[in-house]
Protein backbone atom coordinates (compact mmCIF):
# COMPACT_ATOMS: atom_id res chain seq x y z
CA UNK A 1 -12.62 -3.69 4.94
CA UNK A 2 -9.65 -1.51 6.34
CA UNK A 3 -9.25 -1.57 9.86
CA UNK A 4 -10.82 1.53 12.20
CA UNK A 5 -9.80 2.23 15.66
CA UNK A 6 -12.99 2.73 17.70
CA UNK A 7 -15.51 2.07 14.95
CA UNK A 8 -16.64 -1.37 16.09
CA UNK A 9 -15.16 -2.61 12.98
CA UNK A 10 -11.78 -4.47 13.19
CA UNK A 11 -8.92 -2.86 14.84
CA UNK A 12 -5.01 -3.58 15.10
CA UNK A 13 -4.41 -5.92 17.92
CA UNK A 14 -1.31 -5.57 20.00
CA UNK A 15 0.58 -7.77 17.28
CA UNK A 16 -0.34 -5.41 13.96
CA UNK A 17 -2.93 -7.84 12.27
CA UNK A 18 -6.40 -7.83 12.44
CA UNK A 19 -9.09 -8.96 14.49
CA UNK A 20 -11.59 -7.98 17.43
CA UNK A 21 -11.38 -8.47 21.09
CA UNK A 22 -13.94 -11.24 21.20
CA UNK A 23 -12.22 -13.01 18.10
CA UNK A 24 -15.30 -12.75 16.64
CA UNK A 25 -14.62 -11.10 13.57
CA UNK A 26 -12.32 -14.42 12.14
CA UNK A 27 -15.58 -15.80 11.55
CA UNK A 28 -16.83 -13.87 9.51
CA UNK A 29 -13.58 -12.95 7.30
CA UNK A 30 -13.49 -14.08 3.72
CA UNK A 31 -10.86 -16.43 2.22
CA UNK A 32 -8.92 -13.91 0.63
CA UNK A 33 -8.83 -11.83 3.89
CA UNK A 34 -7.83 -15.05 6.08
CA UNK A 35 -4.83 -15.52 3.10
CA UNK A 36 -4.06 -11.88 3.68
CA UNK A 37 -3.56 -12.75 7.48
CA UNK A 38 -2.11 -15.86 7.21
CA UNK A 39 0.97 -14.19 4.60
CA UNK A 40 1.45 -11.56 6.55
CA UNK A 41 2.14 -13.69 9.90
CA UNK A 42 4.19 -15.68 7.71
CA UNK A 43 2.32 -19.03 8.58
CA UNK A 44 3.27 -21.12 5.71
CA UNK A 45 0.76 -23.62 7.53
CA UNK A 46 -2.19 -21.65 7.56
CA UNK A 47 -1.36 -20.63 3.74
CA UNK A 48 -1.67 -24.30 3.19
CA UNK A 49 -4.92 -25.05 4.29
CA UNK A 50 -6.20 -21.71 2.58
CA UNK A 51 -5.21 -23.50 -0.92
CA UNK A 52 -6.72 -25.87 -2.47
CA UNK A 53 -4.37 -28.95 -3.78
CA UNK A 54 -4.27 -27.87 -7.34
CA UNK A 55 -4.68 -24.56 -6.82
CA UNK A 56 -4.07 -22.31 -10.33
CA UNK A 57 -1.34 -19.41 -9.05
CA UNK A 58 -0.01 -16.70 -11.28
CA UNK A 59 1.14 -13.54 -9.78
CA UNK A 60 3.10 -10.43 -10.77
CA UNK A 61 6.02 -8.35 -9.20
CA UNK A 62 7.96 -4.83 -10.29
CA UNK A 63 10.61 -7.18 -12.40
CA UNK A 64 9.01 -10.81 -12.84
CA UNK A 65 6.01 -12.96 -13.28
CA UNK A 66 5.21 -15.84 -11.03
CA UNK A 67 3.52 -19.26 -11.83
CA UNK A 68 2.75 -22.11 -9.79
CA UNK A 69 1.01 -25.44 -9.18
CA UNK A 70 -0.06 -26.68 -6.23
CA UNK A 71 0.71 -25.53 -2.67
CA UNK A 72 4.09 -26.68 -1.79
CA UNK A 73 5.25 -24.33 -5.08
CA UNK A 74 2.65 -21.04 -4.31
CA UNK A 75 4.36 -21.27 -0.41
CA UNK A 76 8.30 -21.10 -1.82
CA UNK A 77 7.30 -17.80 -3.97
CA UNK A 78 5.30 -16.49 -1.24
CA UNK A 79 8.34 -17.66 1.51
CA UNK A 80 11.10 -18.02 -0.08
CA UNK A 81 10.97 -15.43 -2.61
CA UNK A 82 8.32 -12.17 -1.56
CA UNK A 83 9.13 -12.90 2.16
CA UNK A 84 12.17 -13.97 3.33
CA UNK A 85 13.40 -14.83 6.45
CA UNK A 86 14.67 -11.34 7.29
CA UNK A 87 11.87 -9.41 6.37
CA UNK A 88 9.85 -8.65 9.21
CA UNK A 89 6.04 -7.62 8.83
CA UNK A 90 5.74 -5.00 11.18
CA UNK A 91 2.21 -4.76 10.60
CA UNK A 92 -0.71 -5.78 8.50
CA UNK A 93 -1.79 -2.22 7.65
CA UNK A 94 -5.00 -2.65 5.65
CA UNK A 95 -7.28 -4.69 4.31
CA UNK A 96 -9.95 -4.29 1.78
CA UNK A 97 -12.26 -6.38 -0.21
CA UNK A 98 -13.67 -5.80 -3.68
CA UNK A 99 -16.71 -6.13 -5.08
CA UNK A 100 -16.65 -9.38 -6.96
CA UNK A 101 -16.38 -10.25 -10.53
CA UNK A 102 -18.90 -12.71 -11.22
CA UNK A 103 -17.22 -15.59 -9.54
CA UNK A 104 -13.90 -14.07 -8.86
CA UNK A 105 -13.72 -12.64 -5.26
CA UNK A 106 -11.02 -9.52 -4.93
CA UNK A 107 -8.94 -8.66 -1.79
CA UNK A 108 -6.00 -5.62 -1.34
CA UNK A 109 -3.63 -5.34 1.53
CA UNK A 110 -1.04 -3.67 2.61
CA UNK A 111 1.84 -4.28 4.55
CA UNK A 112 4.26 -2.60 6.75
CA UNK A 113 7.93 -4.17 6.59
CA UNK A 114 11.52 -3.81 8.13
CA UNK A 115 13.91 -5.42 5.78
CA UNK A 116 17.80 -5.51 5.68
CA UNK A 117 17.00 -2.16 3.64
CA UNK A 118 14.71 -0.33 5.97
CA UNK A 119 11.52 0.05 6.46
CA UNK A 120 9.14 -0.59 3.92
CA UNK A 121 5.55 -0.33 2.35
CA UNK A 122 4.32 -3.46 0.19
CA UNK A 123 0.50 -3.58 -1.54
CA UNK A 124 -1.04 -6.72 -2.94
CA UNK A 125 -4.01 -7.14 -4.97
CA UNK A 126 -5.20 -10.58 -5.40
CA UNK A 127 -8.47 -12.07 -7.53
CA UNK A 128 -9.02 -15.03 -6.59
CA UNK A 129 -12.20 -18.40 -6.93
CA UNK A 130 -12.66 -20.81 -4.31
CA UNK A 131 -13.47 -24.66 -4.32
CA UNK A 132 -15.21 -25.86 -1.35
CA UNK A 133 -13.37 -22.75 0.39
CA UNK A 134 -9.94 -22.97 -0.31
CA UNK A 135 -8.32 -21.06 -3.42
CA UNK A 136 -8.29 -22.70 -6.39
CA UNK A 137 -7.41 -19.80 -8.68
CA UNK A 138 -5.32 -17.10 -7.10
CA UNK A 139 -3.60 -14.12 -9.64
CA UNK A 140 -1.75 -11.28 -7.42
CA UNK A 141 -0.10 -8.28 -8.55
CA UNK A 142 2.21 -6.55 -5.94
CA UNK A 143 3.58 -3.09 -5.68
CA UNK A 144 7.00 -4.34 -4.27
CA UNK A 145 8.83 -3.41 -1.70
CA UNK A 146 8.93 0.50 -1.25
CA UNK A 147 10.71 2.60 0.98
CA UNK A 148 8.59 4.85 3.72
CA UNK A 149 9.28 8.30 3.10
């Protein structure tokens, strides 16, 4: 679901990530969408409780594959790799979920970055299966970081 001024549907708050005036629409968000908020506020804490404890992580970037055990491993990629401390999300500028795949859920998102290097454009797409609604099995293939033209 991509965000849409004025639709009723969930708009960009003042800070660039999702949600609805009343809050309301957090409810109803799936997991992968609450990840997709969570990484892009940079909450390693809220990351945490969206994985499960032996969560199954494999992910791929432009010039390396990622794989990881558990949380404490997923949150250094995610932090201390994709994300560093001076990129800035400027915005989370989509969201969408796909249709499952039998019991693997799909989310996209996008995200709007300043970095050292400019401004920049990143895409995710993750597939992902939950236990008892955390991610247990989470594979994510990103676009990199690419310059706004």
């Amino acid at each position: 679901m991509s965000a849409q001024p004025g639709s009723g549907w969930p708009t960009l708050s003042r800070n660039g990530f999702l949600g609805t005036p009343e809050g309301v629409y957090a409810l109803l968000m799936t997991t992968g969408e609450r990840f997709a908020e969570a990484f892009a506020s940079k909450d390693a804490s809220a990351v945490r409780d969206l994985l499960a404890p032996d969560v199954d992580f494999m992910a791929l970037t432009p010039r390396r594959h990622w794989e990881a055990e558990g949380p404490d491993q997923v949150l250094e990629i995610l932090f201390g790799s994709w994300l560093e401390e001076d990129d800035k999300v400027e915005g989370l500028v989509s969201v969408e979920v796909g249709p499952d795949v039998e019991d693997t859920h799909h989310v996209s998102y996008r995200l709007a970055l300043s970095t050292p290097n400019g401004p920049r454009t990143m895409e995710q797409q993750a597939y992902y299966r939950e236990d008892d609604g955390r991610l247990a099995f989470l594979r994510v293939m990103c676009s990199g970081f690419r310059p706004v033209s």
